[in-house]
C-alpha atoms as a PDB file:
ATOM      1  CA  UNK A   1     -36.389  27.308  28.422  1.00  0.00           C
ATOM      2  CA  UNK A   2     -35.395  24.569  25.823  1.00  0.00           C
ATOM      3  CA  UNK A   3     -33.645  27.533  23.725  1.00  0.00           C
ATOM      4  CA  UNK A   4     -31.764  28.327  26.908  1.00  0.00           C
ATOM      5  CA  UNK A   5     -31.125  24.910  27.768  1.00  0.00           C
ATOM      6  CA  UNK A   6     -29.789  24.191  23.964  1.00  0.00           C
ATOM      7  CA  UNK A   7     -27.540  27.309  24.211  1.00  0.00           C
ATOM      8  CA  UNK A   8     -25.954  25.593  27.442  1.00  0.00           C
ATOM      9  CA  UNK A   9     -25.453  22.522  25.394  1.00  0.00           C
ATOM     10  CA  UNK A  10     -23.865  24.377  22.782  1.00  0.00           C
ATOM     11  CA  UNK A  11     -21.717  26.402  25.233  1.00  0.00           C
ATOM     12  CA  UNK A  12     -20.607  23.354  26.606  1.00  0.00           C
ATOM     13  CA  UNK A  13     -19.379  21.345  23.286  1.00  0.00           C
ATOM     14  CA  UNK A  14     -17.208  25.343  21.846  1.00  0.00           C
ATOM     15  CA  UNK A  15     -14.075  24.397  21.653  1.00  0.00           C
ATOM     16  CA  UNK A  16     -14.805  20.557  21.052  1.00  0.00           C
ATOM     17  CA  UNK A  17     -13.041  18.159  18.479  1.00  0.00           C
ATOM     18  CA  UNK A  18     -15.032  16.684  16.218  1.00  0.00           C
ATOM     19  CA  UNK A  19     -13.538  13.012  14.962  1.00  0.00           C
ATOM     20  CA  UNK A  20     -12.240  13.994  11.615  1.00  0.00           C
ATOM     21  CA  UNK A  21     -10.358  17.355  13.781  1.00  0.00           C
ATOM     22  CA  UNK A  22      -8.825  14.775  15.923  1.00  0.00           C
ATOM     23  CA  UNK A  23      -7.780  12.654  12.552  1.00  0.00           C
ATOM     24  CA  UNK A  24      -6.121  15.702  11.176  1.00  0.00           C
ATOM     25  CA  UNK A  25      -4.228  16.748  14.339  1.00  0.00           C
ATOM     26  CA  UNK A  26      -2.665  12.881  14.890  1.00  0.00           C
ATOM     27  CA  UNK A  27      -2.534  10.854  11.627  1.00  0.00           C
ATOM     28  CA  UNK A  28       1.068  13.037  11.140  1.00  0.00           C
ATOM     29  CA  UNK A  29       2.457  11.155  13.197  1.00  0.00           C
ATOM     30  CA  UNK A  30       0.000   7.730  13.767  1.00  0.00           C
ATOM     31  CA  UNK A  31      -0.568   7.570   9.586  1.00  0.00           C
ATOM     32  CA  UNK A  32      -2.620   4.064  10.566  1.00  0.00           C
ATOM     33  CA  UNK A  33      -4.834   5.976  13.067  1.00  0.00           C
ATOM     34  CA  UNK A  34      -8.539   5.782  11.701  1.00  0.00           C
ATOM     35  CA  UNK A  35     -11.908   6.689  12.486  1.00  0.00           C
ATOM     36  CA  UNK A  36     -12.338   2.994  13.519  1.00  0.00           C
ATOM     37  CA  UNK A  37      -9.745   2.555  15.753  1.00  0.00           C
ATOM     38  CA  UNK A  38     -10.646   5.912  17.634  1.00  0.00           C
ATOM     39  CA  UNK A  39     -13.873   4.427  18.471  1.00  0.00           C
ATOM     40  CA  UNK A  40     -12.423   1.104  19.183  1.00  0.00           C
ATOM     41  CA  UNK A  41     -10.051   2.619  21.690  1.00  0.00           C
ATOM     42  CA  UNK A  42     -12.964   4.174  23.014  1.00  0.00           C
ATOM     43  CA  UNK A  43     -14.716   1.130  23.674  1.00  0.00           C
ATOM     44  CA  UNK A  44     -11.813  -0.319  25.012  1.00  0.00           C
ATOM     45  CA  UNK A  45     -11.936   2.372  27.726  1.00  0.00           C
ATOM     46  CA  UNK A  46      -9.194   4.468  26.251  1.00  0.00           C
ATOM     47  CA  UNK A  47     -10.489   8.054  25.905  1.00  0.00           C
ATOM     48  CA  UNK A  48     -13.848   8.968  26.595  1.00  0.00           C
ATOM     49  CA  UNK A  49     -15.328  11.670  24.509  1.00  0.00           C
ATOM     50  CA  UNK A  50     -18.565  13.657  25.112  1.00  0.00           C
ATOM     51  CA  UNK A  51     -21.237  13.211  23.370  1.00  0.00           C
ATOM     52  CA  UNK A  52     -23.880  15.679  21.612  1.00  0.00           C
ATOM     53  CA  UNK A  53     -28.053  15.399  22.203  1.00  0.00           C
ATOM     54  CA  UNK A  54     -27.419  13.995  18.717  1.00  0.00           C
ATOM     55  CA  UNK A  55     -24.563  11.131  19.345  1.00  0.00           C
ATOM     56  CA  UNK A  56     -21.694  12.848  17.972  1.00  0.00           C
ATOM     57  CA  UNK A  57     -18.465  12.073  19.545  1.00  0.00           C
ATOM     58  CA  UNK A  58     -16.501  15.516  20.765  1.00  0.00           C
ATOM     59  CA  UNK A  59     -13.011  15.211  22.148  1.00  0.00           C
ATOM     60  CA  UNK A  60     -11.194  17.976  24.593  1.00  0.00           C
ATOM     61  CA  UNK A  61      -7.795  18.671  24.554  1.00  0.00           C
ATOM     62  CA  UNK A  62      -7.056  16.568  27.370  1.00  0.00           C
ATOM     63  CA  UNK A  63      -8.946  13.255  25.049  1.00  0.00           C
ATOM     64  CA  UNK A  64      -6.413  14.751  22.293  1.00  0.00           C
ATOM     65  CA  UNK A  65      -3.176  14.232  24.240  1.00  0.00           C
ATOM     66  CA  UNK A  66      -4.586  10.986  26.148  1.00  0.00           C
ATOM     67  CA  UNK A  67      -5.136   9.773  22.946  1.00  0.00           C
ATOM     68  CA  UNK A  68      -1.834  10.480  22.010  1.00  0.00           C
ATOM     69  CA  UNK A  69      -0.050   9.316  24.894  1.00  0.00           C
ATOM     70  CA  UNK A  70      -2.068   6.155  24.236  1.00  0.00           C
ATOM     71  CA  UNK A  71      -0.985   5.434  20.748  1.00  0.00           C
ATOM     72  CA  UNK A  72       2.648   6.326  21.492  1.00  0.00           C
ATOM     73  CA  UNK A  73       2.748   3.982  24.373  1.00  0.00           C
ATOM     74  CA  UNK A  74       1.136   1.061  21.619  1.00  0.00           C
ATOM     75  CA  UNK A  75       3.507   1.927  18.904  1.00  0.00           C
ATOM     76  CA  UNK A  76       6.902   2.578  20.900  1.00  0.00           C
ATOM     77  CA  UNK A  77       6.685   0.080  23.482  1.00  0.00           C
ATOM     78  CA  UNK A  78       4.172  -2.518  21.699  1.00  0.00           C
ATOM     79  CA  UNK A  79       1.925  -2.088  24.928  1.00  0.00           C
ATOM     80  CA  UNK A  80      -1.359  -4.193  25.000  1.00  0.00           C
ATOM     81  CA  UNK A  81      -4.271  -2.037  25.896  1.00  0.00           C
ATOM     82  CA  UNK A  82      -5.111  -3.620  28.959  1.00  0.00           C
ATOM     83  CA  UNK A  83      -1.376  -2.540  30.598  1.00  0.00           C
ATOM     84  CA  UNK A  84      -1.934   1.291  28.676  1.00  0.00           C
ATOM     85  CA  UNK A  85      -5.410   1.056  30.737  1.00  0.00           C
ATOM     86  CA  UNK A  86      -3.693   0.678  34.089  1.00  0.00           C
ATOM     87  CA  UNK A  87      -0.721   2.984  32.812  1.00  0.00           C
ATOM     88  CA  UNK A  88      -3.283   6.089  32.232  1.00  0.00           C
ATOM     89  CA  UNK A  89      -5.541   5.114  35.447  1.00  0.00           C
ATOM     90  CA  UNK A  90      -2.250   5.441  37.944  1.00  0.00           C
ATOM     91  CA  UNK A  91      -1.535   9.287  35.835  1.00  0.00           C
ATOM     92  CA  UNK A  92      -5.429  10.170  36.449  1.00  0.00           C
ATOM     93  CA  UNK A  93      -4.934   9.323  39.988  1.00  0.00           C
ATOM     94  CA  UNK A  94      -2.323  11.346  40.340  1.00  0.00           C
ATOM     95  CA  UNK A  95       0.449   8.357  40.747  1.00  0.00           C
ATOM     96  CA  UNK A  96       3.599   7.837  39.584  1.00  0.00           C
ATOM     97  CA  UNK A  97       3.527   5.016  37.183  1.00  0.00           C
ATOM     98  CA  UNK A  98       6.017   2.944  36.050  1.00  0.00           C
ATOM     99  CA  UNK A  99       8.256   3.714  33.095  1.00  0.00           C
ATOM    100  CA  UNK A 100       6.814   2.290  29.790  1.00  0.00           C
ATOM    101  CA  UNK A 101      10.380   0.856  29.200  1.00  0.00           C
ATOM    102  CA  UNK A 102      10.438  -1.091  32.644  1.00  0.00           C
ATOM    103  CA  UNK A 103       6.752  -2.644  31.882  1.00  0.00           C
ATOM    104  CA  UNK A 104       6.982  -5.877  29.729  1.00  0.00           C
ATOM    105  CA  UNK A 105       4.982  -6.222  26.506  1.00  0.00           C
ATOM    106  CA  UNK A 106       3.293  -9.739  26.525  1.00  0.00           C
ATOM    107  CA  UNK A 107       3.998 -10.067  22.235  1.00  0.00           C
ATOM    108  CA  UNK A 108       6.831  -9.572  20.729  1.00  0.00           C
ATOM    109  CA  UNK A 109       7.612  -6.645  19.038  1.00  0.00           C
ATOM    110  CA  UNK A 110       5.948  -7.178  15.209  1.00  0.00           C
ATOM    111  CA  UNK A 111       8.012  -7.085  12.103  1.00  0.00           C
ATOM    112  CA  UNK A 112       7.939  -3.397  10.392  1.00  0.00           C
ATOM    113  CA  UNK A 113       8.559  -3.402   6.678  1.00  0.00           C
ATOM    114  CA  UNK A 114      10.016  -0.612   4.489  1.00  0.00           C
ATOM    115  CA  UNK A 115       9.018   0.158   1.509  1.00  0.00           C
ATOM    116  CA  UNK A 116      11.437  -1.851  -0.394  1.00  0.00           C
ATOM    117  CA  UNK A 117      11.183  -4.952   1.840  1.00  0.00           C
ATOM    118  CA  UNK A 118       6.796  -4.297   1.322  1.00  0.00           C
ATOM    119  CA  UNK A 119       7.428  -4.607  -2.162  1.00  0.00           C
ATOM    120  CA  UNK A 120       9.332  -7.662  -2.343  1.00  0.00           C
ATOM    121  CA  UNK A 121       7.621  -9.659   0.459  1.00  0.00           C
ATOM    122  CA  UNK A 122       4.473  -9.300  -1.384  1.00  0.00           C
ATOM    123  CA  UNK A 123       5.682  -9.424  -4.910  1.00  0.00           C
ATOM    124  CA  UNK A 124       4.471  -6.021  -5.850  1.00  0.00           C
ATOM    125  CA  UNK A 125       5.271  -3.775  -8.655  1.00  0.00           C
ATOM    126  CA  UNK A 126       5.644  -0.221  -7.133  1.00  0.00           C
ATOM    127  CA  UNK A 127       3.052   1.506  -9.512  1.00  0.00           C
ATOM    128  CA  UNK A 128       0.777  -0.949  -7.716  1.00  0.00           C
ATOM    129  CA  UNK A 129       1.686   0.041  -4.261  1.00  0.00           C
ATOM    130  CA  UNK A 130       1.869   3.887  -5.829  1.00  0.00           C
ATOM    131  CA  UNK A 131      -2.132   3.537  -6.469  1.00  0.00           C
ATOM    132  CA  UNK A 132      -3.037   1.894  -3.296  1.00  0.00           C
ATOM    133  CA  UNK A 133      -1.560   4.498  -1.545  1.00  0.00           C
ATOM    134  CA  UNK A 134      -3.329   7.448  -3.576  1.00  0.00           C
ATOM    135  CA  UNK A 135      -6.768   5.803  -3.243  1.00  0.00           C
ATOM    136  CA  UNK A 136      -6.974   5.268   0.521  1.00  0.00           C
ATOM    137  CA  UNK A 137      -6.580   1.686   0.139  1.00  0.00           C
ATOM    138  CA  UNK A 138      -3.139   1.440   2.062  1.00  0.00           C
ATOM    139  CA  UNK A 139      -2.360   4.126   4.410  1.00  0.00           C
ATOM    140  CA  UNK A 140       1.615   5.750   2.967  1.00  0.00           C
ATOM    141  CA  UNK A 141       4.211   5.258   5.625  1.00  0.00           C
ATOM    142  CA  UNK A 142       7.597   5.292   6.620  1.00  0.00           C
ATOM    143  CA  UNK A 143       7.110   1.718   7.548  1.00  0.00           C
ATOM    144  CA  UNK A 144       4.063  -1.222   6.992  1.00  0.00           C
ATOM    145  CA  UNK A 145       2.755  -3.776   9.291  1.00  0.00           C
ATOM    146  CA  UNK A 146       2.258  -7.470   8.237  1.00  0.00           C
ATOM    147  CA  UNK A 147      -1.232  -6.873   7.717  1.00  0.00           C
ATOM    148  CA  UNK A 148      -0.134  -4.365   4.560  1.00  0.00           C
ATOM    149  CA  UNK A 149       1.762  -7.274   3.191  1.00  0.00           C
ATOM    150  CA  UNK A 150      -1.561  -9.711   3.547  1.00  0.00           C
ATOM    151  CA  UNK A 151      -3.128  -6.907   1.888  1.00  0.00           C
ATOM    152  CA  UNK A 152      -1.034  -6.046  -0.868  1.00  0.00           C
ATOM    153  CA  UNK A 153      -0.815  -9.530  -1.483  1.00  0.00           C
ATOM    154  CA  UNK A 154      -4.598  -9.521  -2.561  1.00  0.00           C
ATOM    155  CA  UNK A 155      -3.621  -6.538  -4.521  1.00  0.00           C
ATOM    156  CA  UNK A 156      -1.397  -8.153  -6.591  1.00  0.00           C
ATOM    157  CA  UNK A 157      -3.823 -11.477  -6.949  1.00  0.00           C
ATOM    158  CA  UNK A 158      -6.604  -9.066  -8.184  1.00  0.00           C
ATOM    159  CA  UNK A 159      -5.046  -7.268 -10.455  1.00  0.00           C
ATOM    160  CA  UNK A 160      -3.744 -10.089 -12.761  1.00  0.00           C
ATOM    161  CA  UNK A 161      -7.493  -9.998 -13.059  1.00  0.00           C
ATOM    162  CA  UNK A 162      -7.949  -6.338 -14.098  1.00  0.00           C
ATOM    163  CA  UNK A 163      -9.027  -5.130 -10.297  1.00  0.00           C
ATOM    164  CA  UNK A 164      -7.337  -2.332  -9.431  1.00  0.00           C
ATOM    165  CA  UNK A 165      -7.261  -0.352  -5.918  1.00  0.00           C
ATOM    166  CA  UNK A 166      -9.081   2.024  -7.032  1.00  0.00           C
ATOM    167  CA  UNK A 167     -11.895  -0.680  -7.207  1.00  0.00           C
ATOM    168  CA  UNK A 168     -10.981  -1.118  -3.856  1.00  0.00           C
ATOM    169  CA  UNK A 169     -12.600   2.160  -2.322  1.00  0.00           C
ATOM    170  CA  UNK A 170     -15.954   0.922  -2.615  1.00  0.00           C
ATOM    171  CA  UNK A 171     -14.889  -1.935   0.057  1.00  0.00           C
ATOM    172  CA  UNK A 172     -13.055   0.170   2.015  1.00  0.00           C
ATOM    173  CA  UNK A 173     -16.017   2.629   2.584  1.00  0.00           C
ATOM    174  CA  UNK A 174     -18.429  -0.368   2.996  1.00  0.00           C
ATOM    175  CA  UNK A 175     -16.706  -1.352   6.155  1.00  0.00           C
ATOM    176  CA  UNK A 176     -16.023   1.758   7.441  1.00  0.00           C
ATOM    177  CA  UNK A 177     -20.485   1.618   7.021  1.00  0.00           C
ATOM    178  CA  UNK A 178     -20.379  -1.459   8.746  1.00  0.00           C
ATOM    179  CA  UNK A 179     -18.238  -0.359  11.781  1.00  0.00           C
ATOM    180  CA  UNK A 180     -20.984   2.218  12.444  1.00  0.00           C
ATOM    181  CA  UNK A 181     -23.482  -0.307  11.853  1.00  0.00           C
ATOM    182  CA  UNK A 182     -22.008  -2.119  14.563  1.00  0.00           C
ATOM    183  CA  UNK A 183     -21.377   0.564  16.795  1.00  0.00           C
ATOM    184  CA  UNK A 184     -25.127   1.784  16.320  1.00  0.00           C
ATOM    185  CA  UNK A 185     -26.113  -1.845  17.864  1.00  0.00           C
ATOM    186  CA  UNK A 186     -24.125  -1.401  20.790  1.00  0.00           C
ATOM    187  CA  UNK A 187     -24.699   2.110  21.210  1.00  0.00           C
ATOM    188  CA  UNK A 188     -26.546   1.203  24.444  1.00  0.00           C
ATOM    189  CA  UNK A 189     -22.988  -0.082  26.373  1.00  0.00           C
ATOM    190  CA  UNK A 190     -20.872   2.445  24.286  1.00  0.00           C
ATOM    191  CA  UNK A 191     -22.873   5.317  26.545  1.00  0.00           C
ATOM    192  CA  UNK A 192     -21.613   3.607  29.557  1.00  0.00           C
ATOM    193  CA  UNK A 193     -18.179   4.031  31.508  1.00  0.00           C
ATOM    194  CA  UNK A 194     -18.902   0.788  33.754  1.00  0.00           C
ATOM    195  CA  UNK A 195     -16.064  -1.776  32.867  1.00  0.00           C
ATOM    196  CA  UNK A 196     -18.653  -4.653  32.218  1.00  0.00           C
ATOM    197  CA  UNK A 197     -20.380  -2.505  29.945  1.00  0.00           C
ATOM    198  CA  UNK A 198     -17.413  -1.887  28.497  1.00  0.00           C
ATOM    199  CA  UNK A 199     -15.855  -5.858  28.316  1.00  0.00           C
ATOM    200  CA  UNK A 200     -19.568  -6.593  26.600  1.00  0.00           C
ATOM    201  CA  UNK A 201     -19.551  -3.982  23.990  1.00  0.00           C
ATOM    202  CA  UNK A 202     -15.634  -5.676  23.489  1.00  0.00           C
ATOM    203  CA  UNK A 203     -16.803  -9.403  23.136  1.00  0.00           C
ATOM    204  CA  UNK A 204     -19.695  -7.938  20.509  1.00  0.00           C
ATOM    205  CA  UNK A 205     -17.956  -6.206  18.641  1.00  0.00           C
ATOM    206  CA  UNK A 206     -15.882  -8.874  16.809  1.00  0.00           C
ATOM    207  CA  UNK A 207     -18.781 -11.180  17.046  1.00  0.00           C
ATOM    208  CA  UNK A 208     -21.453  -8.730  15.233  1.00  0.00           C
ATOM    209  CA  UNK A 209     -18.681  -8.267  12.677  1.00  0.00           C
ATOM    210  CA  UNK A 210     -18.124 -12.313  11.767  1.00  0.00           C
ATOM    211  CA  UNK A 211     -22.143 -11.979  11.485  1.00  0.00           C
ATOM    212  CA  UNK A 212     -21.981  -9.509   8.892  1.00  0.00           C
ATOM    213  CA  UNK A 213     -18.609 -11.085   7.167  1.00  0.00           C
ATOM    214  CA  UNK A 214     -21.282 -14.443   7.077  1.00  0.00           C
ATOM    215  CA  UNK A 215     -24.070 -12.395   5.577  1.00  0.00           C
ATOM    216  CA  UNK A 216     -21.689 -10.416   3.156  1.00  0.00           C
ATOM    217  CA  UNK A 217     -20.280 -14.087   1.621  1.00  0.00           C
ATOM    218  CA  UNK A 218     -23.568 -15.388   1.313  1.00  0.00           C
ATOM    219  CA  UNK A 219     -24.652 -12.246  -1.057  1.00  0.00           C
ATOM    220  CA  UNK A 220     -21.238 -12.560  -3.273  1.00  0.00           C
ATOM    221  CA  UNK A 221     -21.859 -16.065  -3.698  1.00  0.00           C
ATOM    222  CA  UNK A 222     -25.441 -15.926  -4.577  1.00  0.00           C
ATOM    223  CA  UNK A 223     -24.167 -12.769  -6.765  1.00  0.00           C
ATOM    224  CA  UNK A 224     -21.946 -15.376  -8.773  1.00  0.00           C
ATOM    225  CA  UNK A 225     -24.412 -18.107  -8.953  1.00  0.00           C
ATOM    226  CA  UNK A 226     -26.506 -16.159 -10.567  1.00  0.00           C
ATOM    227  CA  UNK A 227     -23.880 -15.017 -13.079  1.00  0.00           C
ATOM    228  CA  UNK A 228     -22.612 -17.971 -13.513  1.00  0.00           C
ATOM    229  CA  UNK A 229     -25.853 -19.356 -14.191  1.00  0.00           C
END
């Protein structure tokens, strides 16, 4: 019986998308599209994958184009979530909603930066933005958000120092470790669809990650006392 029953779970995930499948299918053409935000989109009610007896996120073909439809809806029309929510719960009902270009964004369309105006706005030599971009640190695109500048800002600062971006990964992967950290601790709202369970796991989220932000100063500093010392 359990064999049976685990070849019926098995039948029922073929022909699944795992999270890096999903990555490799949309990051052409959503390069900023990580394995973060796909589970912060799922949180915010977005897609809904199913889940494996072991907790692994699998995604149909209809989570793939949602997903898609989604992002496309963020990035074209600068939607908030909250008005792509509505958008994709009138289409699953089978209504005709309104045309992304007829609902109003409530924030203004953010700045996009080439490459050239990246560089200068955050005083970087290209090498520097070259390496970035080949260790993971900055995502390559056609065009960079505000946040990239912030970022390659630091860049710059750190390596008049002699830290490069290829010190850089180390960080990276540490908070990709701490996003699943997080979502671990609120895996008990993440496995429900109720919206309050959903508007929780929402308000936690950022709040568990200040926590660790608090926790992760505390050991640098005590790190550079004690070098210092």
């Amino acid at each position: 019986m359990p064999a049976a029953s685990a070849r019926g779970r098995s039948t029922a995930t073929a022909g699944l998308l795992s999270i890096g499948q999903v990555l490799a299918r949309l990051t052409p053409d959503f390069p900023a599209l990580t394995s973060s935000k796909l589970r912060f989109l799922e949180v915010q009610g977005i897609i809904t994958p199913t889940r494996t007896d072991s907790g692994y996120r699998k995604f149909s073909a209809a989570d793939l184009e949602r997903l898609r439809l989604a992002l496309t809806l963020q990035r074209d029309h600068y939607l908030p979530l909250s008005v792509i929510r509505d958008y994709l719960a009138d289409v699953d009902a089978g209504r005709e909603p309104a045309s992304p270009s007829s609902v109003p964004s409530i924030v203004p369309a953010p700045r996009r930066y080439r490459r050239d105006e990246l560089l200068s706005a955050a005083g970087a030599a290209p090498q520097l933005l070259n390496d970035a971009i080949s260790t993971g640190v900055i995502v390559g695109a056609d065009s960079y958000t505000e946040q990239t500048v912030t970022l390659l800002r630091a860049l710059v600062a750190l390596d008049r120092h002699g830290i490069e971006p290829r010190h850089m990964r180390s960080l990276r992967q540490s908070a990709e470790r701490e996003a699943t950290l997080i979502e671990s601790a609120l895996s008990a709202l993440l496995r429900r669809t109720d919206t309050a369970s959903r508007a929780r796991a929402n308000e936690l989220a950022p709040e568990l990650a200040k926590r660790l932000d608090e926790v992760r100063a505390i050991f640098v500093r005590g790190a550079i006392d004690r070098l210092l010392s």
